[in-house]
N, C-alpha and C. Protein backbone atom coordinates (compact mmCIF):
# COMPACT_ATOMS: atom_id res chain seq x y z
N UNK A 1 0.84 -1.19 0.00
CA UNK A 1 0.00 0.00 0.00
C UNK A 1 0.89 1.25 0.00
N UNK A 2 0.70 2.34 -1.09
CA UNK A 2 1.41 3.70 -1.23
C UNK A 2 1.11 4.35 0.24
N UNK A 3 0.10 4.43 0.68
CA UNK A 3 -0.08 5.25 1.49
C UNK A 3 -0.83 4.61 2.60
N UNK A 4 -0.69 5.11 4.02
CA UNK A 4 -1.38 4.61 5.16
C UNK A 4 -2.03 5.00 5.80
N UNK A 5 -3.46 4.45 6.10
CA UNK A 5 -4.74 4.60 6.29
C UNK A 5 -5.09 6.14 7.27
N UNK A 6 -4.44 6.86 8.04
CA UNK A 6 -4.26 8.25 8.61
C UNK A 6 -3.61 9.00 7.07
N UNK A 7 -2.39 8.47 6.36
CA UNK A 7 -2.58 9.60 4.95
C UNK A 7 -3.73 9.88 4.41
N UNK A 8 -4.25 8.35 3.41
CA UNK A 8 -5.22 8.53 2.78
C UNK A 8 -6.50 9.55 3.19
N UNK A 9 -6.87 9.48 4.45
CA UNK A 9 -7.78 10.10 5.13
C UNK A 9 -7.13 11.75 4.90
N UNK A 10 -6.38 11.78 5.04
CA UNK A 10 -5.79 13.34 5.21
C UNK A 10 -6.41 13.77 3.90
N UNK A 11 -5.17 12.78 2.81
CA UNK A 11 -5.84 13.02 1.54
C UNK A 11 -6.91 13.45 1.17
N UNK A 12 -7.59 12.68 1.16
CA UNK A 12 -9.29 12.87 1.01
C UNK A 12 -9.71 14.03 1.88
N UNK A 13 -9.40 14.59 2.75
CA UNK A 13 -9.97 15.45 3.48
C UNK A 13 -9.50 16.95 2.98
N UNK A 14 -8.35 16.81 1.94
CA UNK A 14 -7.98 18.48 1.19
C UNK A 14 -8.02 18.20 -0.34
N UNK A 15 -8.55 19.24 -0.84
CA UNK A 15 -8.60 19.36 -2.18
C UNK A 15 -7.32 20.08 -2.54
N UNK A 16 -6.60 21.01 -2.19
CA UNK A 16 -5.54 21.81 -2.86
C UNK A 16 -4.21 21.48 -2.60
N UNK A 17 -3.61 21.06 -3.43
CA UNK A 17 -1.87 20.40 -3.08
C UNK A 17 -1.25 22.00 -3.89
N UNK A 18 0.45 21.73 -3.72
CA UNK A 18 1.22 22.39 -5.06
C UNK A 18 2.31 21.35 -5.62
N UNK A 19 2.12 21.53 -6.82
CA UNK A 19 2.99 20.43 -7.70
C UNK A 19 3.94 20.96 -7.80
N UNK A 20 5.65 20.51 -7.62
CA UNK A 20 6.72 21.34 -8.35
C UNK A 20 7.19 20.45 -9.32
N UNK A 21 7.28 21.32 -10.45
CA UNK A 21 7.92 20.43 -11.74
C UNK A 21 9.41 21.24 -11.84
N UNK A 22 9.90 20.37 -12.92
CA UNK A 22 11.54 21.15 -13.08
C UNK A 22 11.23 22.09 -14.72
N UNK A 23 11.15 23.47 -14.53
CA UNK A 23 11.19 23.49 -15.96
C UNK A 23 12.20 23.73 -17.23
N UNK A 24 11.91 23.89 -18.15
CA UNK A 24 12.87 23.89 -19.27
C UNK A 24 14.87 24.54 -18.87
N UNK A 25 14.69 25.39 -18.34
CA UNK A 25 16.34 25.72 -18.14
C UNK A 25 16.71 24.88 -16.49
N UNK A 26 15.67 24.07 -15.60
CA UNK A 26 16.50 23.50 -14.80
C UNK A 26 15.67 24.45 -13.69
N UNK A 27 15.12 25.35 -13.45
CA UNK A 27 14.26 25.71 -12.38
C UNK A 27 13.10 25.37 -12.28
N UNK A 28 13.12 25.44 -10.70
CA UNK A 28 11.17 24.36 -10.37
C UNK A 28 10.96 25.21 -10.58
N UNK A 29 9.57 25.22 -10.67
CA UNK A 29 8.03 25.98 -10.43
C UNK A 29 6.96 24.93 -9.68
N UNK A 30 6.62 25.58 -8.96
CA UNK A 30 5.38 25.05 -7.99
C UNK A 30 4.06 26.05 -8.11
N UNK A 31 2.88 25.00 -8.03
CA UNK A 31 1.62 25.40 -8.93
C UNK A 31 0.92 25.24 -7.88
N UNK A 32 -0.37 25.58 -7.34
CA UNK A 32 -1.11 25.27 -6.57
C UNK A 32 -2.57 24.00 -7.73
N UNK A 33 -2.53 23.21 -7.51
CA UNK A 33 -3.45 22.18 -8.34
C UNK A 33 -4.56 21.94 -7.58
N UNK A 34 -5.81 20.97 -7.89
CA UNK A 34 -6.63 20.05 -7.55
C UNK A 34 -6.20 18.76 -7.94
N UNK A 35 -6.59 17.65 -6.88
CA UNK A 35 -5.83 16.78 -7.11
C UNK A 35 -6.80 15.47 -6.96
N UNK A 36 -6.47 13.81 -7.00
CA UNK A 36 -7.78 13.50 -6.31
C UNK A 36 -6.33 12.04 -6.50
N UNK A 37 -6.42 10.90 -4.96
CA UNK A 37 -5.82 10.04 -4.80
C UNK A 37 -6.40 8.31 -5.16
N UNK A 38 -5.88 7.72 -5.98
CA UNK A 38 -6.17 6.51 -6.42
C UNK A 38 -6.22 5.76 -5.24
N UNK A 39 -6.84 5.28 -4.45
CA UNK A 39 -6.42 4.42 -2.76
C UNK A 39 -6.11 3.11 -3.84
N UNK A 40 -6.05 2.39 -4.76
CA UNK A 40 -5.94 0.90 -5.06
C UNK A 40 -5.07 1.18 -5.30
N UNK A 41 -4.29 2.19 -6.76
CA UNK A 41 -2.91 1.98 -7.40
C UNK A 41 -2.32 3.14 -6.45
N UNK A 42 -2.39 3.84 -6.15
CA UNK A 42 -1.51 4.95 -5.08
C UNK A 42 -1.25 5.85 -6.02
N UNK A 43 -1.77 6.07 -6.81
CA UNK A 43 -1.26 7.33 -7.89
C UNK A 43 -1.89 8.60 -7.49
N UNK A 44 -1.83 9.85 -7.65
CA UNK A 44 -2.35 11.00 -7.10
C UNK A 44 -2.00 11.44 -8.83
N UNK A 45 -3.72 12.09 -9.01
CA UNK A 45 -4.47 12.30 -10.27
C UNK A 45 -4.48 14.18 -9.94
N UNK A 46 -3.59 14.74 -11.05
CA UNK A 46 -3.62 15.89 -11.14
C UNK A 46 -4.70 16.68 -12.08
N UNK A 47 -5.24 17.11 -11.41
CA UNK A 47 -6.38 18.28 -12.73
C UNK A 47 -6.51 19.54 -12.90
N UNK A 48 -7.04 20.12 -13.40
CA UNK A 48 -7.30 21.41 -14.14
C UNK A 48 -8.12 21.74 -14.86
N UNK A 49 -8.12 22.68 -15.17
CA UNK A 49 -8.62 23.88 -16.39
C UNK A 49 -7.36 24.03 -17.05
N UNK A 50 -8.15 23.35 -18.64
CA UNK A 50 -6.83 23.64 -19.91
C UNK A 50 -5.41 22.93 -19.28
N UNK A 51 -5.44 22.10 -18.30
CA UNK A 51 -4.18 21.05 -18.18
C UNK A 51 -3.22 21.24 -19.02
N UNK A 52 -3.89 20.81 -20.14
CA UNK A 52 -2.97 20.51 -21.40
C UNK A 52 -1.95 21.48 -21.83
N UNK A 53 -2.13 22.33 -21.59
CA UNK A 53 -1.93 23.71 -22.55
C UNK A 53 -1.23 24.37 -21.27
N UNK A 54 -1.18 23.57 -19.85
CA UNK A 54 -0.28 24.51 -18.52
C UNK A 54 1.35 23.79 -18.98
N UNK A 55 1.99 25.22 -18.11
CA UNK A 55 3.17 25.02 -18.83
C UNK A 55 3.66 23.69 -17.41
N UNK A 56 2.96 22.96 -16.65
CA UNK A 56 3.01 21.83 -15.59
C UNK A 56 3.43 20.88 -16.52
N UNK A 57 2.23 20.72 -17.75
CA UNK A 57 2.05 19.83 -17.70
C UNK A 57 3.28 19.16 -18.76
N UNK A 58 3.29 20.62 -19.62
CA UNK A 58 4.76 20.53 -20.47
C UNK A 58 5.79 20.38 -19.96
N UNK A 59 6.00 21.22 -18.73
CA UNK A 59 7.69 20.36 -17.79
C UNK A 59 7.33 18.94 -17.89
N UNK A 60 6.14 18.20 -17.45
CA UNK A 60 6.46 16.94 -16.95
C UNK A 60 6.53 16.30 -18.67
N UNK A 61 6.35 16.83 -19.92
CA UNK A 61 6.44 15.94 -20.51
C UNK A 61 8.14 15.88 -21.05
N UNK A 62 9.02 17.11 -20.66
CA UNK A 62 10.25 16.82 -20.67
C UNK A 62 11.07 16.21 -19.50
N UNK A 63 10.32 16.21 -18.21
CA UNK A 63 11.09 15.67 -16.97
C UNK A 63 9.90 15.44 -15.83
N UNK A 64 10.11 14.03 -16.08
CA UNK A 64 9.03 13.43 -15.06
C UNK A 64 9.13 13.71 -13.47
N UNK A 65 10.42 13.85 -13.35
CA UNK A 65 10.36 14.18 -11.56
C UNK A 65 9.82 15.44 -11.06
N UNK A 66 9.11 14.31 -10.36
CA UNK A 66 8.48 15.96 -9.31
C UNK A 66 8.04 15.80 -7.75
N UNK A 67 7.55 16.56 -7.30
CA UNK A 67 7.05 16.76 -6.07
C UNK A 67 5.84 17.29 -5.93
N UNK A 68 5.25 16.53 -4.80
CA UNK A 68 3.14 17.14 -4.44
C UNK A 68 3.40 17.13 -2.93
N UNK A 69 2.90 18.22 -2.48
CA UNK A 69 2.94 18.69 -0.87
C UNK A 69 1.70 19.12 -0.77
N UNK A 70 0.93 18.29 0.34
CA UNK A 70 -0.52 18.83 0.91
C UNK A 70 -0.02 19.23 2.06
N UNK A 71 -0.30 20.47 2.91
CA UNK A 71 -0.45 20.27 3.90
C UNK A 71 -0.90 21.43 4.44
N UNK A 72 -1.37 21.62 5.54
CA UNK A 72 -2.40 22.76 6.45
C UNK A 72 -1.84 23.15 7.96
N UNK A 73 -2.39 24.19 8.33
CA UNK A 73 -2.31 24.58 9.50
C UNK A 73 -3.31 24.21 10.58
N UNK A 74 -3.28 22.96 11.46
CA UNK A 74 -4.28 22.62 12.51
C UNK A 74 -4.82 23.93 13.13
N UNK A 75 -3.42 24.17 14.19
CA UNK A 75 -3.97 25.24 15.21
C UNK A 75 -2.66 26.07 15.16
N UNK A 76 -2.76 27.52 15.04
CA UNK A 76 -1.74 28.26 15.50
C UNK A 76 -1.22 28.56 17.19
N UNK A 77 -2.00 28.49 18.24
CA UNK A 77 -1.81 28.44 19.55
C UNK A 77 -2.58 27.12 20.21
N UNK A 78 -1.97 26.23 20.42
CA UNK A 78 -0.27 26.00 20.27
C UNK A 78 0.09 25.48 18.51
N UNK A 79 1.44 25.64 17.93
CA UNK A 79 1.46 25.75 17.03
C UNK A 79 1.00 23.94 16.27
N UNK A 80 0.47 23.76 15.20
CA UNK A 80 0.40 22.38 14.73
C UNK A 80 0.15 22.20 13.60
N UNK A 81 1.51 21.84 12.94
CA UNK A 81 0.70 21.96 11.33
C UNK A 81 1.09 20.00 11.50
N UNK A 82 0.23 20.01 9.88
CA UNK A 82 0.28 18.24 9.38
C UNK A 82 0.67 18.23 7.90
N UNK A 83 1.08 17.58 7.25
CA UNK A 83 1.34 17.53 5.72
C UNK A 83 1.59 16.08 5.40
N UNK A 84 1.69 15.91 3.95
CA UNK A 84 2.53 14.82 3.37
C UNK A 84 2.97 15.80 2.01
N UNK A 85 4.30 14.95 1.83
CA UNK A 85 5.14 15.04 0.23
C UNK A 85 5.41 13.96 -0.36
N UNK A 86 4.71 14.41 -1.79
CA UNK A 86 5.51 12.89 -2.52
C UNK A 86 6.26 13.19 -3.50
N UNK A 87 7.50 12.32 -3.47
CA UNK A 87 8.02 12.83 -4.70
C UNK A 87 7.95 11.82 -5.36
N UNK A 88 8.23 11.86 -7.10
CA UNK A 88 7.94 10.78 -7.82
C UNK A 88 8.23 10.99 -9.26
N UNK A 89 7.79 9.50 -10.31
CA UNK A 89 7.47 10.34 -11.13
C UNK A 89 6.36 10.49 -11.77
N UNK A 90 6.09 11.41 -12.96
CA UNK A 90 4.74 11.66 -13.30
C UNK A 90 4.85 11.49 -14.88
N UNK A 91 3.43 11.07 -15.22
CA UNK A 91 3.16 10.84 -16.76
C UNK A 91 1.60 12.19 -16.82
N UNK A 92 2.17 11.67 -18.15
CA UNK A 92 0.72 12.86 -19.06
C UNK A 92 0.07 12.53 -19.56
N UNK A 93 -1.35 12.36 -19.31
CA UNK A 93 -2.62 11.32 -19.69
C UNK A 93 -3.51 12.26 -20.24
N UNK A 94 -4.28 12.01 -21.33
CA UNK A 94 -5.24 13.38 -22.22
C UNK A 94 -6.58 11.81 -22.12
N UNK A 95 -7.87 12.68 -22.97
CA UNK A 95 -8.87 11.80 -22.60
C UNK A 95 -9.52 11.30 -21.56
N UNK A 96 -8.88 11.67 -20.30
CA UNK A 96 -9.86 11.52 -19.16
C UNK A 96 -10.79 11.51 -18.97
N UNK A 97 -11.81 10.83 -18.01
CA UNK A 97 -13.40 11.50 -17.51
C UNK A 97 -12.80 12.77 -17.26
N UNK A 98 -13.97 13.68 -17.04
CA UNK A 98 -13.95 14.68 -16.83
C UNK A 98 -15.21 14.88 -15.63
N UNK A 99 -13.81 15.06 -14.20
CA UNK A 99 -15.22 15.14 -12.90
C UNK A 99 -16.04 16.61 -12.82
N UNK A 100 -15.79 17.35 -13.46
CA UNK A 100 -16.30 18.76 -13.12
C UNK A 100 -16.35 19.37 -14.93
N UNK A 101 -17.35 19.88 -14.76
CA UNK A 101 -17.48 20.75 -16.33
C UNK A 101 -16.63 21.18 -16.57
N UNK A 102 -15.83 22.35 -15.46
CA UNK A 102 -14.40 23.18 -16.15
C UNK A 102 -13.34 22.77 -16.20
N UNK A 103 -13.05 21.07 -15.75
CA UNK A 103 -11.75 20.56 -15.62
C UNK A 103 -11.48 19.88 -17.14
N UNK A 104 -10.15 19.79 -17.80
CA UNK A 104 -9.87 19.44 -19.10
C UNK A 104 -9.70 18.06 -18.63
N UNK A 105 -9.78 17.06 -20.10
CA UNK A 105 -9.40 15.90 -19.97
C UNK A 105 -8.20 15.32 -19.87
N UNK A 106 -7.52 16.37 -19.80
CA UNK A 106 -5.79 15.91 -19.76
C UNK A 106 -5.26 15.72 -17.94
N UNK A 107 -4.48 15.13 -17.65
CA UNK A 107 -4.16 15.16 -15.93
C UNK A 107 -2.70 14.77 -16.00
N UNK A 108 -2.16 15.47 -14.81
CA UNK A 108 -1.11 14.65 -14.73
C UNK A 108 -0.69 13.16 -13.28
N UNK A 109 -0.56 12.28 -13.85
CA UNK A 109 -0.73 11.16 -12.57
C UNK A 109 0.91 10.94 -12.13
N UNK A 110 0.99 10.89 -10.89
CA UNK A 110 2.07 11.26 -10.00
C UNK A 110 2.11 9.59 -9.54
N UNK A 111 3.07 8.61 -9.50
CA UNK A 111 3.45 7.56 -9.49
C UNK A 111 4.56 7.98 -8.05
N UNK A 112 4.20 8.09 -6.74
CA UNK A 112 4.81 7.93 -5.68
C UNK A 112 6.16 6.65 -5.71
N UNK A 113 7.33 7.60 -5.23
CA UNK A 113 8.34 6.65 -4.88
C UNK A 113 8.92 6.93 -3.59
N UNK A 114 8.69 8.12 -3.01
CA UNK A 114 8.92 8.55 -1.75
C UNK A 114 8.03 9.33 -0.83
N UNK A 115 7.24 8.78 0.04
CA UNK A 115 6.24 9.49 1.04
C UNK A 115 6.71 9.92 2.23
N UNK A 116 6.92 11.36 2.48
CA UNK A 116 7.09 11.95 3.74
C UNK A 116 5.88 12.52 4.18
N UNK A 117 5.83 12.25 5.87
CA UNK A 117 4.40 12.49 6.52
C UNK A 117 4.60 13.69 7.81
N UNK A 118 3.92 14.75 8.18
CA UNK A 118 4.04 15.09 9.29
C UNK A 118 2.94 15.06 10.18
N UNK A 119 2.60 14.83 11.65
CA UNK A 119 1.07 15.74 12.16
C UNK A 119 0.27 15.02 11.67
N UNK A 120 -0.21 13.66 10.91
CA UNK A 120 -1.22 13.04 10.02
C UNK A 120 -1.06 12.26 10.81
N UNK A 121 -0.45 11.29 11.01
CA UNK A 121 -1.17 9.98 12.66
C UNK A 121 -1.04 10.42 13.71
N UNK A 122 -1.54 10.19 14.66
CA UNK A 122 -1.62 10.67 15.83
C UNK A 122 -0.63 9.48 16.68
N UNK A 123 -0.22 8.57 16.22
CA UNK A 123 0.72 7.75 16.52
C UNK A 123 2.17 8.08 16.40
N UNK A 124 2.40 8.71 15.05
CA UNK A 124 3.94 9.12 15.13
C UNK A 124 4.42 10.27 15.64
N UNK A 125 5.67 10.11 15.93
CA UNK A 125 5.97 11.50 16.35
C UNK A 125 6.75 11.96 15.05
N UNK A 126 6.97 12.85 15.04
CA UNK A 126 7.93 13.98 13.89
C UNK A 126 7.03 13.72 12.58
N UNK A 127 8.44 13.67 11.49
CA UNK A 127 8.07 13.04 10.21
C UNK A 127 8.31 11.97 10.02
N UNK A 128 7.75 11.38 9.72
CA UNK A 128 8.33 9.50 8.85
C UNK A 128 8.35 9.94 7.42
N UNK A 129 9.59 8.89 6.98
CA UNK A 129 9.94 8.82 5.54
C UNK A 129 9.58 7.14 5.32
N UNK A 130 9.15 7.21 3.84
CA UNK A 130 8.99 6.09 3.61
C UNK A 130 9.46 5.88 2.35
N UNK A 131 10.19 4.91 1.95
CA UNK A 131 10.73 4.60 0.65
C UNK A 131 9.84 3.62 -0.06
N UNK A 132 9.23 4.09 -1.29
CA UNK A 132 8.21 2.97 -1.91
C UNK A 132 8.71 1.94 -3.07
N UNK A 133 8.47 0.38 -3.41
CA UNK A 133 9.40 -0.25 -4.56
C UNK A 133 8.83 0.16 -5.82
């Protein structure tokens, strides 16, 4: 399993990640996206408006590595934030369903190879890293 049962839940519980891709001369850019998580294959399904045509989606079709960071602010007094990051790599899929009228059929799907967690189980302390095969 990509992810464990306190992620997934997190997951599901935020709609807005930011994707960083690498672009054309070698600098990221990070995007604020909508996103939505596969729980069977562990893939995290990137969407949009006009996808196709974002310059996201064109980094990833020259360089698949990237990074997706959810994460929020619990409580400021006392301080508590929670997140996860994945880094990975990503492909470029056109023809999709389309869950919302204004979202394009194009997405980008994020193939997890490394999950870092913070503040999301109430079991761990700090961050856990997890290395995925």
């Amino acid at each position: 399993m990509t992810f464990t049962e306190p992620e997934l839940a997190y997951l599901r519980s935020q709609r807005l990640g930011r994707l960083a891709t690498v672009a054309p001369g070698g600098d990221p850019q990070n995007n604020p996206v909508g996103f939505r998580v596969d729980p069977e294959t562990g893939a995290i399904d990137i969407h949009g408006f006009q996808m196709g045509a974002s310059r996201k989606f064109r980094n990833v079709l020259r360089n698949p590595q990237v990074a997706f960071v959810v994460d929020d602010i619990v409580s400021l007094d006392p301080w508590k934030v929670r997140g996860i990051e994945i880094r990975g790599t990503a492909e470029t899929l056109t023809d999709q369903p389309v869950a919302m009228a204004h979202m394009s059929p194009e997405i980008i799907r994020i193939h997890p190879r490394l999950v870092f967690s913070w503040g999301v189980d109430p079991s761990a302390e700090g961050m856990t890293r997890r290395e995925l095969s």
